[in-house]
C-alpha atoms as a PDB file:
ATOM      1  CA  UNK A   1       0.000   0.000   0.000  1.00  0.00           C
ATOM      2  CA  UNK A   2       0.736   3.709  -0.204  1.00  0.00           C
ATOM      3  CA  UNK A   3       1.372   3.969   3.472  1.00  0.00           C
ATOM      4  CA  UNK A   4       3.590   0.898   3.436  1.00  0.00           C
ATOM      5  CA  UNK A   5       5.618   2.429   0.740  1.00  0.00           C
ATOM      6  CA  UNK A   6       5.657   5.529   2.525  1.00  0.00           C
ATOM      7  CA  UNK A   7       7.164   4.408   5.991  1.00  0.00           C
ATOM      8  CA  UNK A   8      10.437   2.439   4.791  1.00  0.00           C
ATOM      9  CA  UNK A   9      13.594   3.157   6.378  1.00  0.00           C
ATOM     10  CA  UNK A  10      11.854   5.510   8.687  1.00  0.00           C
ATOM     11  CA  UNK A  11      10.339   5.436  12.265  1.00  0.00           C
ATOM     12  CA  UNK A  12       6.505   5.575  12.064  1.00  0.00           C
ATOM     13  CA  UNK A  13       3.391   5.647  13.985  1.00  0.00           C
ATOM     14  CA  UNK A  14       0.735   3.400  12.510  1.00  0.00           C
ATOM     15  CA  UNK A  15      -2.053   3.546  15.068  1.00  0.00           C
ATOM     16  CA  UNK A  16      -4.432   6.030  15.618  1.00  0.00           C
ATOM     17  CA  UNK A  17      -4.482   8.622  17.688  1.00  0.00           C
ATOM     18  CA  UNK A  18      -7.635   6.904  19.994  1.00  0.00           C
ATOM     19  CA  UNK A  19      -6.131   3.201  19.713  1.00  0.00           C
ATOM     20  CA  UNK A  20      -5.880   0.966  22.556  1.00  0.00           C
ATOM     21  CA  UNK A  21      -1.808   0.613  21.730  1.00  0.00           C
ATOM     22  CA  UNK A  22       0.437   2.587  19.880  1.00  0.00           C
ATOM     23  CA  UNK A  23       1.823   0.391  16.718  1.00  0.00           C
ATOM     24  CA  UNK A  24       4.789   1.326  15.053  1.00  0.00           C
ATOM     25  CA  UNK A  25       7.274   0.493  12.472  1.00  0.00           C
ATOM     26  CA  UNK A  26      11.326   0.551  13.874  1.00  0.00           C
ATOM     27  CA  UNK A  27      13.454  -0.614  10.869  1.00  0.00           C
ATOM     28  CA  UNK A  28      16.432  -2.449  11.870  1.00  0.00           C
ATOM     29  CA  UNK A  29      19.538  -3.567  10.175  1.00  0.00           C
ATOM     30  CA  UNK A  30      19.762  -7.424  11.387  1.00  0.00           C
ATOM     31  CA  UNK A  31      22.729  -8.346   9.239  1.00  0.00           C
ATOM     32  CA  UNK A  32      24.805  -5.708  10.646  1.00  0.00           C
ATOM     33  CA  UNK A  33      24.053  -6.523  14.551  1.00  0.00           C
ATOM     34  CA  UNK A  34      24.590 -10.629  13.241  1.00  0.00           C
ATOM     35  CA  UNK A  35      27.894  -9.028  12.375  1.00  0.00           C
ATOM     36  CA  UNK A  36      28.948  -7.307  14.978  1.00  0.00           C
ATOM     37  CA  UNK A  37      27.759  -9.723  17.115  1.00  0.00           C
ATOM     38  CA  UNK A  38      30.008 -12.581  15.345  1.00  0.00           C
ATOM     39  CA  UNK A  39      33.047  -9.790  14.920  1.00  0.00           C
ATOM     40  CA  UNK A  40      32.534  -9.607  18.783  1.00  0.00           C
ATOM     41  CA  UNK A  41      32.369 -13.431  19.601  1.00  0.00           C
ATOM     42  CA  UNK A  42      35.518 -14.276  17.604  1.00  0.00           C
ATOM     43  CA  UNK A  43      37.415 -11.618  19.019  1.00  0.00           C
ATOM     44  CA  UNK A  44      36.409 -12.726  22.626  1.00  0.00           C
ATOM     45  CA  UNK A  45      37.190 -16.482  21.716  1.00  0.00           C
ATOM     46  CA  UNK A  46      40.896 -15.825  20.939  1.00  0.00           C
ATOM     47  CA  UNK A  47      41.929 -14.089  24.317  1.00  0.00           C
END
């Protein structure tokens, strides 16, 4: 949808103002935490 298209990459408040709970779209970047998070483990595993 428009609003789909419209919200990529970007923080976003989905909900209403009178909903129940506050929905909202956080983009992440999972492949860059897995590596960091690997980076970080192999580093630790050698000292």
């Amino acid at each position: 949808s428009a609003l789909n298209a419209s919200t990529r990459a970007t923080e976003t408040v989905l909900s209403t103002p009178g909903s129940r709970v506050k929905l909202m779209v956080i983009p992440t970047n999972e492949e860059l935490v897995v590596a960091r998070e690997t980076k970080r483990l192999l580093e630790n595993s050698r000292n």
